[in-house]
N, C-alpha and C. Protein backbone atom coordinates (compact mmCIF):
# COMPACT_ATOMS: atom_id res chain seq x y z
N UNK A 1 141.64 2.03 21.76
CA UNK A 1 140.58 1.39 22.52
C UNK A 1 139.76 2.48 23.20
N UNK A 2 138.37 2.86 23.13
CA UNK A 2 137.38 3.57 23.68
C UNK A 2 137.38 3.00 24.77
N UNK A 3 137.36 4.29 25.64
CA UNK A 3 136.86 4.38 27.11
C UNK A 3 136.14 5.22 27.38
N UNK A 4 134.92 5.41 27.88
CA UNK A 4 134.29 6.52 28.61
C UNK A 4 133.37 6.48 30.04
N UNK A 5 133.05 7.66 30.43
CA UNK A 5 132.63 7.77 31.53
C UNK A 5 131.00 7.83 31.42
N UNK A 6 130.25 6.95 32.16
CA UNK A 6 129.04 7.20 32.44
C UNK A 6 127.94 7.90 33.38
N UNK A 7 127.62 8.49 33.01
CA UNK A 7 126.81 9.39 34.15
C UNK A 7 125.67 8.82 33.76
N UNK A 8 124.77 7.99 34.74
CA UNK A 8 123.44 7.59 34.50
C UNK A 8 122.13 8.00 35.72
N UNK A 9 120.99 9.00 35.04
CA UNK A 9 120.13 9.94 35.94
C UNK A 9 118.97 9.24 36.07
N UNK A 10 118.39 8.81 37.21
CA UNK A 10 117.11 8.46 37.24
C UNK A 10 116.02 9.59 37.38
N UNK A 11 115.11 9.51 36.84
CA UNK A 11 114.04 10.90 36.90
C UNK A 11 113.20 10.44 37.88
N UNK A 12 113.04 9.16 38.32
CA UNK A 12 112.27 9.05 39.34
C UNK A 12 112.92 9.19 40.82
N UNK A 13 113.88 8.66 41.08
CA UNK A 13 114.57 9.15 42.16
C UNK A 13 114.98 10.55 42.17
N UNK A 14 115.83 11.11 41.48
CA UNK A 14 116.60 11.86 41.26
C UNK A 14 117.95 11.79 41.47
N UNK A 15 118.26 10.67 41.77
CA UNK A 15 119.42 10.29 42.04
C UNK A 15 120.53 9.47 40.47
N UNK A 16 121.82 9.95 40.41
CA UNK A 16 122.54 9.57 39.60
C UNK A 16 123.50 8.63 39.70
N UNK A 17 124.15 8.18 38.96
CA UNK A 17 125.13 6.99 39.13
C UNK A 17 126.22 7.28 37.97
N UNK A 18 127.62 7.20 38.62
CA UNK A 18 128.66 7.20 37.66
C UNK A 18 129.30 6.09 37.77
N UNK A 19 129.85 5.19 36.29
CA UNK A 19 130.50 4.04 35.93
C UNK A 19 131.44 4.65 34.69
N UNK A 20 132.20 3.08 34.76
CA UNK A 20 133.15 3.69 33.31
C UNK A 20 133.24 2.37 32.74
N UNK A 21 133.48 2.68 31.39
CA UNK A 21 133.03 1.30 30.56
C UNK A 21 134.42 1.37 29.53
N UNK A 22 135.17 0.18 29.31
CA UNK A 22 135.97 0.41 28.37
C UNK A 22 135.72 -1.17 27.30
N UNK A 23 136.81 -1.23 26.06
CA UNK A 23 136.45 -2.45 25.52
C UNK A 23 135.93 -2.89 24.56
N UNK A 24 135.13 -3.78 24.34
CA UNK A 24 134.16 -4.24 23.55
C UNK A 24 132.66 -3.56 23.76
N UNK A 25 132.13 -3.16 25.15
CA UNK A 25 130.98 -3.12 25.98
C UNK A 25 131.06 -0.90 25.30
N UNK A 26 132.28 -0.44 25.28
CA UNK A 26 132.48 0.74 24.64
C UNK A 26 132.43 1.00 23.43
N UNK A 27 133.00 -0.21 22.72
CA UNK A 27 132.60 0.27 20.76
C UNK A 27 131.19 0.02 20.64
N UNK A 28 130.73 -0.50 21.62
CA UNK A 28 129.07 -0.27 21.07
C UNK A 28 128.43 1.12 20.71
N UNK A 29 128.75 1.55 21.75
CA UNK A 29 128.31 3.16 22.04
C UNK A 29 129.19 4.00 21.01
N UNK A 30 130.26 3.82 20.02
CA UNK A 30 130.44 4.77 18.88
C UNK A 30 129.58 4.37 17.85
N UNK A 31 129.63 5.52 17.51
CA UNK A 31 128.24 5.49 16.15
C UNK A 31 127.51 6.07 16.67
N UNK A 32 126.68 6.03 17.79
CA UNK A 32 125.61 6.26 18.05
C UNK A 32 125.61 8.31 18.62
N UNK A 33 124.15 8.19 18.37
CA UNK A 33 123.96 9.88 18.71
C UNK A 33 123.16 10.60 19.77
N UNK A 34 123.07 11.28 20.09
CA UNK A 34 122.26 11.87 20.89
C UNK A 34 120.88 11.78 20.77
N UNK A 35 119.72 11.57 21.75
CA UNK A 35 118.18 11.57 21.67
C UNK A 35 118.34 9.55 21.01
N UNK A 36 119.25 8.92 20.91
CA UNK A 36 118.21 7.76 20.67
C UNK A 36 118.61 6.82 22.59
N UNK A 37 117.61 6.20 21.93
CA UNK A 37 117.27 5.10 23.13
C UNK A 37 118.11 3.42 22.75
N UNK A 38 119.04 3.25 23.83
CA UNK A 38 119.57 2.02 24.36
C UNK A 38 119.70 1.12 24.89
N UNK A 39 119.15 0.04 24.54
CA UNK A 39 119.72 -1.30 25.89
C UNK A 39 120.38 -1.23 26.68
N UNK A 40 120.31 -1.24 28.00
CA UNK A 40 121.29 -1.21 28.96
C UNK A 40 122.10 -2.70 29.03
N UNK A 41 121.53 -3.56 28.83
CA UNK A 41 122.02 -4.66 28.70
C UNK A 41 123.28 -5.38 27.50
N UNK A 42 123.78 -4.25 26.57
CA UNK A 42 124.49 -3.97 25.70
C UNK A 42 125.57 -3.43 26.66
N UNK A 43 125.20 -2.65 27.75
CA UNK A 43 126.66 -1.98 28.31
C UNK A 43 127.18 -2.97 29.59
N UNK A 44 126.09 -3.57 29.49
CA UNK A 44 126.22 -4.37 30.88
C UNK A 44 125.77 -3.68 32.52
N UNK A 45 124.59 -3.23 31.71
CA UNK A 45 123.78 -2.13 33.20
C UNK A 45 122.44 -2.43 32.94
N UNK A 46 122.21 -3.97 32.86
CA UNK A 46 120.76 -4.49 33.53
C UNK A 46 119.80 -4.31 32.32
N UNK A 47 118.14 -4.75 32.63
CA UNK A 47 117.73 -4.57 31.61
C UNK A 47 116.91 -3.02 31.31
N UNK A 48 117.61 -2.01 31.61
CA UNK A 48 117.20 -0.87 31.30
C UNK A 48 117.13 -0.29 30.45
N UNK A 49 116.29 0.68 29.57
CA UNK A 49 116.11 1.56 28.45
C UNK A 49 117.10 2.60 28.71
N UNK A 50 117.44 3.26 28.38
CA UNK A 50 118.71 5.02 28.14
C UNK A 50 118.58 5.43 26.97
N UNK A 51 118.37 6.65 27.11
CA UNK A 51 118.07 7.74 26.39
C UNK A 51 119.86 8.72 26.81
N UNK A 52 119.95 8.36 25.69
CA UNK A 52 121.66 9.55 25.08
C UNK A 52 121.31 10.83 25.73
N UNK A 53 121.19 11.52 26.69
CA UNK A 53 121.16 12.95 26.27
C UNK A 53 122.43 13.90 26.47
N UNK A 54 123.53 13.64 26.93
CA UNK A 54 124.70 14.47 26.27
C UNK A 54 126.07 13.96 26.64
N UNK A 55 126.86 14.64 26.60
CA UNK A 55 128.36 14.25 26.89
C UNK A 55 129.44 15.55 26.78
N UNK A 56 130.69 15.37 26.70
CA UNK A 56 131.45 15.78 26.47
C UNK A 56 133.06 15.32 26.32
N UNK A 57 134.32 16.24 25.54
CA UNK A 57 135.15 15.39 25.33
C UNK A 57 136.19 15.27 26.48
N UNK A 58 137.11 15.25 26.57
CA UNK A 58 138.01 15.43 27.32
C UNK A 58 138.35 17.07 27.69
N UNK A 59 138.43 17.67 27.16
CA UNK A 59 138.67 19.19 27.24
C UNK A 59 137.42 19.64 27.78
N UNK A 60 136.39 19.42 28.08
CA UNK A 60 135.07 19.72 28.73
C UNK A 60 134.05 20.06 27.18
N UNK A 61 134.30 20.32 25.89
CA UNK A 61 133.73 20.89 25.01
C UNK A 61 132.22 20.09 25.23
N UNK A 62 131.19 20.82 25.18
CA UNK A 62 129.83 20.00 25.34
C UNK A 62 129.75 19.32 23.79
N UNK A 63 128.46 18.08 23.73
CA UNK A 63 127.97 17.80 22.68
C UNK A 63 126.85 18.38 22.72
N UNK A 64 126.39 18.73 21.30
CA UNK A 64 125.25 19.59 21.03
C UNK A 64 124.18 18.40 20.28
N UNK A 65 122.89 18.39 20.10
CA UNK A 65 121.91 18.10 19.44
C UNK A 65 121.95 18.63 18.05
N UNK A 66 121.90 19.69 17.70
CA UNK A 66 121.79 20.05 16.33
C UNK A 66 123.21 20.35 15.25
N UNK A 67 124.35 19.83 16.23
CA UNK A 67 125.65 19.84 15.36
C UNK A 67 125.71 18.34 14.75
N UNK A 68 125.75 18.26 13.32
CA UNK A 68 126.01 17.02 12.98
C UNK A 68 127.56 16.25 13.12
N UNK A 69 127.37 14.72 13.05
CA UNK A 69 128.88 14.29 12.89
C UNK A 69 129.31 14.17 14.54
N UNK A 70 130.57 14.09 14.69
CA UNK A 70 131.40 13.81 15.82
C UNK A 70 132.70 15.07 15.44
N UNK A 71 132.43 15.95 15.59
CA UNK A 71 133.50 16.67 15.02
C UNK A 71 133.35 18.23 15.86
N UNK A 72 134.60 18.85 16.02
CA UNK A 72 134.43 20.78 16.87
C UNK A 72 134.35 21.01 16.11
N UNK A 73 133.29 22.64 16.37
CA UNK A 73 132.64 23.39 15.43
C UNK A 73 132.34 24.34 16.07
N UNK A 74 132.94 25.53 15.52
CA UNK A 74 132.75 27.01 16.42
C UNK A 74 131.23 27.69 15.44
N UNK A 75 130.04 27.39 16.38
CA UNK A 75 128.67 27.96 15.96
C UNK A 75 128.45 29.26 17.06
N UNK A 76 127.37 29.91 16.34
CA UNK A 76 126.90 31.11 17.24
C UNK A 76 126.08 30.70 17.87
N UNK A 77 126.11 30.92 19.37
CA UNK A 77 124.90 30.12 20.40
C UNK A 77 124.40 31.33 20.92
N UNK A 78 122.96 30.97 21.43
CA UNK A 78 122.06 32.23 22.18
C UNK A 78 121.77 31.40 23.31
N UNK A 79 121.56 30.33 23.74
CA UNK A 79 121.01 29.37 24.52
C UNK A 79 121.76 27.90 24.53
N UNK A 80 121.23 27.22 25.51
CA UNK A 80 121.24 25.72 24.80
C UNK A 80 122.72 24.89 25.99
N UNK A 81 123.08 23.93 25.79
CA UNK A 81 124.26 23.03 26.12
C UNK A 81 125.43 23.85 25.89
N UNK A 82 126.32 24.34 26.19
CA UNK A 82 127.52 25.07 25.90
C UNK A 82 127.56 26.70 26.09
N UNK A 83 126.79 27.11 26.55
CA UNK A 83 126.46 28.63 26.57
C UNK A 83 125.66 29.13 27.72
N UNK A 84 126.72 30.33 28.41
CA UNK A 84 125.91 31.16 29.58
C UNK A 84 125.91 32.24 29.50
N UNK A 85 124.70 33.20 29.09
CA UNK A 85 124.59 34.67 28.68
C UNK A 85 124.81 35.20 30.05
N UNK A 86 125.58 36.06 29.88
CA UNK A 86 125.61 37.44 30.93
C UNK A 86 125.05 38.31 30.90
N UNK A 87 124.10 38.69 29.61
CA UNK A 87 123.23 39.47 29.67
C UNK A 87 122.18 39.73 28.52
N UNK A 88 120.89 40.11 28.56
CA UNK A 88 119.56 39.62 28.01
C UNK A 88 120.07 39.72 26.40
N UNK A 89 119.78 38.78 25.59
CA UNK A 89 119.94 39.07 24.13
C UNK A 89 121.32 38.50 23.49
N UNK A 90 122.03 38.15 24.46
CA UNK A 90 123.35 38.04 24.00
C UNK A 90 123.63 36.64 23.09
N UNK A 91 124.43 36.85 22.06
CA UNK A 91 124.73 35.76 21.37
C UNK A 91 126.19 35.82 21.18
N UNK A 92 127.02 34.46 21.10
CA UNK A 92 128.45 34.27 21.19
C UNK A 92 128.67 33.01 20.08
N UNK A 93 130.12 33.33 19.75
CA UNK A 93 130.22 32.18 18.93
C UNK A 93 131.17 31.27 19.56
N UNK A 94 130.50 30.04 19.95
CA UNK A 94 131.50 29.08 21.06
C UNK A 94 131.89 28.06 20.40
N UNK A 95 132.74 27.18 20.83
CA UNK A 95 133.25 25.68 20.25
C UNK A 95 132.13 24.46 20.67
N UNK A 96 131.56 23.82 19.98
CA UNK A 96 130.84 23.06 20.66
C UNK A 96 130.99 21.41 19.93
N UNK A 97 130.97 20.28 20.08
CA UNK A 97 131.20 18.76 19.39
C UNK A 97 129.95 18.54 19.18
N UNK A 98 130.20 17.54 18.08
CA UNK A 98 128.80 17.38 17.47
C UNK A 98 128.05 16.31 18.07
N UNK A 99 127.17 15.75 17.64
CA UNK A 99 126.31 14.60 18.63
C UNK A 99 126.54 13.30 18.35
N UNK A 100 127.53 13.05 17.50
CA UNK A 100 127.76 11.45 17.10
C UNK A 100 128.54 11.26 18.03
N UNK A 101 128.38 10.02 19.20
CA UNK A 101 129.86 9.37 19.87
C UNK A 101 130.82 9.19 19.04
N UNK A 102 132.38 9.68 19.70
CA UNK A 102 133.37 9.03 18.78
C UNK A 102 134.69 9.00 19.88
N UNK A 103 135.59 8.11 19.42
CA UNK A 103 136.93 8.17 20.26
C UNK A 103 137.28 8.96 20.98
N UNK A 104 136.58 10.02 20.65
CA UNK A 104 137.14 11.34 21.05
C UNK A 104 136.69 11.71 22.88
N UNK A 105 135.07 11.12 22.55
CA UNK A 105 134.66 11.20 23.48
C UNK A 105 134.41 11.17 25.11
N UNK A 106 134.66 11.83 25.95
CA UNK A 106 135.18 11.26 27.14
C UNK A 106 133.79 10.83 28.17
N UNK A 107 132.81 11.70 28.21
CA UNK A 107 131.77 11.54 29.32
C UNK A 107 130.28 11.46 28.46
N UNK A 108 129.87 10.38 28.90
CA UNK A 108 128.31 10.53 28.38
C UNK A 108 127.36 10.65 29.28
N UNK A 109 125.96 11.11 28.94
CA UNK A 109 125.20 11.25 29.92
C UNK A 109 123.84 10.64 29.53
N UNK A 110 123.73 9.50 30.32
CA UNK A 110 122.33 9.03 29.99
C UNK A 110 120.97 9.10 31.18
N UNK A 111 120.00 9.11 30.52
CA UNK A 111 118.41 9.10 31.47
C UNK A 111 117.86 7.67 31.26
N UNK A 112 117.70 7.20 32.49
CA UNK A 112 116.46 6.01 32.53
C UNK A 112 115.46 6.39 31.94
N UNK A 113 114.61 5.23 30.96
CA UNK A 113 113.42 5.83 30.21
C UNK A 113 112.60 4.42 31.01
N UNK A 114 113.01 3.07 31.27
CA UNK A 114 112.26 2.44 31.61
C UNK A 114 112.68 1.61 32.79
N UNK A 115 111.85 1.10 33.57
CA UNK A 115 112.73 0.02 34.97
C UNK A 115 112.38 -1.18 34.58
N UNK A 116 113.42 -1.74 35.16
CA UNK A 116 112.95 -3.23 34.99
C UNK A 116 112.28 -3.77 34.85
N UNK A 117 112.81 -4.89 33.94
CA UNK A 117 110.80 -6.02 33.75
C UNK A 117 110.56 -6.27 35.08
N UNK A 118 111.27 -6.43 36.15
CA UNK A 118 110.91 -7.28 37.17
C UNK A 118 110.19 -6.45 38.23
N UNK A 119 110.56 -5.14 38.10
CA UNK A 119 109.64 -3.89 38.67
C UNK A 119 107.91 -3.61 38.04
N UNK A 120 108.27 -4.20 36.83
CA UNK A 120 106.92 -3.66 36.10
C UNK A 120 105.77 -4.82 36.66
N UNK A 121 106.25 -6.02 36.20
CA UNK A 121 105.28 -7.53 36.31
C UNK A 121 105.25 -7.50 37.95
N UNK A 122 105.85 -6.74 39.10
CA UNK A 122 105.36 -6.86 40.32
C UNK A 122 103.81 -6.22 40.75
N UNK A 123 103.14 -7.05 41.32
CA UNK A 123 101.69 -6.18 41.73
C UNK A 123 101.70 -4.80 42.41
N UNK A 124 101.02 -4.39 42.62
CA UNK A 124 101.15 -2.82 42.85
C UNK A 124 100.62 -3.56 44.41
N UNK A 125 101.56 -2.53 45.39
CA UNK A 125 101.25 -2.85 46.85
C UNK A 125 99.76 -2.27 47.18
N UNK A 126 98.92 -2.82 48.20
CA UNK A 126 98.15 -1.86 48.80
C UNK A 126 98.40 -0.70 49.52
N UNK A 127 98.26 0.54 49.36
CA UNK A 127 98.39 1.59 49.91
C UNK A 127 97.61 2.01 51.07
N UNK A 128 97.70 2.42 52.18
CA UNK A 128 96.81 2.98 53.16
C UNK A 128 95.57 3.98 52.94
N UNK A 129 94.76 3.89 53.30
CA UNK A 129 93.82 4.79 52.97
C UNK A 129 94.47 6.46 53.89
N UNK A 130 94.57 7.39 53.59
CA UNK A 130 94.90 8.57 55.10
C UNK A 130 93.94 8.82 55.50
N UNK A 131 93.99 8.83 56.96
CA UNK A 131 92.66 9.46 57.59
C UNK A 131 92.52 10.70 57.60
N UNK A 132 91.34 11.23 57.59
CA UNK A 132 91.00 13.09 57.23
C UNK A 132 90.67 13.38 58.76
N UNK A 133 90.93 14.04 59.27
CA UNK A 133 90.86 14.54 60.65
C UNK A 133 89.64 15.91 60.17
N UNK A 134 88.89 16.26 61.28
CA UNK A 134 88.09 17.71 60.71
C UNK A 134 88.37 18.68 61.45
N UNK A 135 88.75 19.33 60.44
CA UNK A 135 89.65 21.08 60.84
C UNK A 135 88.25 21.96 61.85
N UNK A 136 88.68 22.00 62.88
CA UNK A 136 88.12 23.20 63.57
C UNK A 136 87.93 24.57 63.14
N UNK A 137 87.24 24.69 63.61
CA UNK A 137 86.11 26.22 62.15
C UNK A 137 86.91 27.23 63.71
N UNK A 138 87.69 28.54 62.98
CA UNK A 138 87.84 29.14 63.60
C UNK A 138 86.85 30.77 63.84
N UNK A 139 87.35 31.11 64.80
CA UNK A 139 85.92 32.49 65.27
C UNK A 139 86.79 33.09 64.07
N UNK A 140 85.28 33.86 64.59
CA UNK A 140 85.23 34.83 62.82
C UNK A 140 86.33 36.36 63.20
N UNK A 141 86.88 36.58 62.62
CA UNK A 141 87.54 38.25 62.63
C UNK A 141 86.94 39.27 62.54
N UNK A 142 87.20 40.03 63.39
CA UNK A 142 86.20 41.69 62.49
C UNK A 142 87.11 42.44 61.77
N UNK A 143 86.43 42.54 61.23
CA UNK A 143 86.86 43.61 59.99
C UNK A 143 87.72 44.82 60.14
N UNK A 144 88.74 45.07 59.87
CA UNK A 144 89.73 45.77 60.40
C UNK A 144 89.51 47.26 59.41
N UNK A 145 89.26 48.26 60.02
CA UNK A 145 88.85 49.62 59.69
C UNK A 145 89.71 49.94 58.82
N UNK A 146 89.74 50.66 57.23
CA UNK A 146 90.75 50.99 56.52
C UNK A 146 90.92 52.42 57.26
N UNK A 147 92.33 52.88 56.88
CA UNK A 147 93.16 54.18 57.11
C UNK A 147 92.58 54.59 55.95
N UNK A 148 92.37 56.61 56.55
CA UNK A 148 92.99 57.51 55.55
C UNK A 148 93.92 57.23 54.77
N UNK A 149 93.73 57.73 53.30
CA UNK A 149 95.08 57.66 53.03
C UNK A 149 95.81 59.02 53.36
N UNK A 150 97.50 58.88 53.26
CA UNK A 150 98.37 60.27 53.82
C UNK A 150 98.39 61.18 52.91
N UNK A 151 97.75 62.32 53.04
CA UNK A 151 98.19 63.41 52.45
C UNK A 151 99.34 64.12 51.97
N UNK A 152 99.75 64.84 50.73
CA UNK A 152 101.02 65.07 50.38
C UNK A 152 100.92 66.79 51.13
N UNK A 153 102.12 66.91 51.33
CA UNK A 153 102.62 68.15 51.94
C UNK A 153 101.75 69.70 51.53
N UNK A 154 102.03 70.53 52.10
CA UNK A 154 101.00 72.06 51.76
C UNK A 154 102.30 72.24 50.65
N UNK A 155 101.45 72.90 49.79
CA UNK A 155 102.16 73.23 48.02
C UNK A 155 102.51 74.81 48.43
N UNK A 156 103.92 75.38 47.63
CA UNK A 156 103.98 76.68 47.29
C UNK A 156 104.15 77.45 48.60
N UNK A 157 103.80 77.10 49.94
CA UNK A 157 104.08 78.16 51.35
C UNK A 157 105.43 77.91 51.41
């Protein structure tokens, strides 16, 4: 029986939310891969859009975008989900899981792509106009005299 952990990021708040889903409401989410977009209402989290963007398994191994399948795979990384250079240029060959959900899987990470119908069909409030206050013109400066520049030391005495 699939269980996993949800990490869900709003880009407009910035604020995140963790749940855990096991069950029926969890075999939905195998099969599926990274970069597509989901019903929230399939997991039982309202009528929101989610966008897959990563996970990992139990052992922390990241999922990658360009590894196919649900499967570890020791690739050479320069960048990216799974990799931190210590120094300019560097490339390593790390373990990384591929982007298909599978049993295996322990944490996913999804982004809000849309809010609620019931947010959208609300009228937009009136906003305040701000009042502009007028900035006081300050006295003028004089011009501050440039320096010599410093001379280098007497040569050769």
């Amino acid at each position: 029986m699939a269980k996993f952990k949800l990490i869900i990021s709003d880009p407009a708040t910035g604020k995140s939310t963790a749940s855990e889903i096991e069950g029926s409401r969890a075999q939905a989410l195998i099969g599926r891969a990274l970069g597509e977009t989901i019903d929230g209402s399939a997991l039982g989290l309202g009528g929101n859009r989610m966008l897959i963007s990563g996970g990992c398994d139990k052992n922390g191994i990241p999922m990658r975008q360009d590894v196919h399948g649900g499967v570890k795979k020791h690739i050479v990384l320069s960048s990216g989900p799974g990799f931190r250079s210590t120094r300019h240029g560097e490339r390593r060959r790390k373990l990384v899981r591929g982007r298909t959900i599978t049993d295996e899987t322990y944490q996913i990470n999804f982004t809000l792509t849309k809010a609620q119908a019931e947010e959208i069909k609300r009228p937009p409030e009136a906003k305040p106009v701000p009042v502009v206050k007028p900035v006081a013109e300050k006295p003028a400066e004089k011009p501050k005299a440039k320096k010599a520049p410093k001379r280098a030391g007497k040569k050769g005495k």
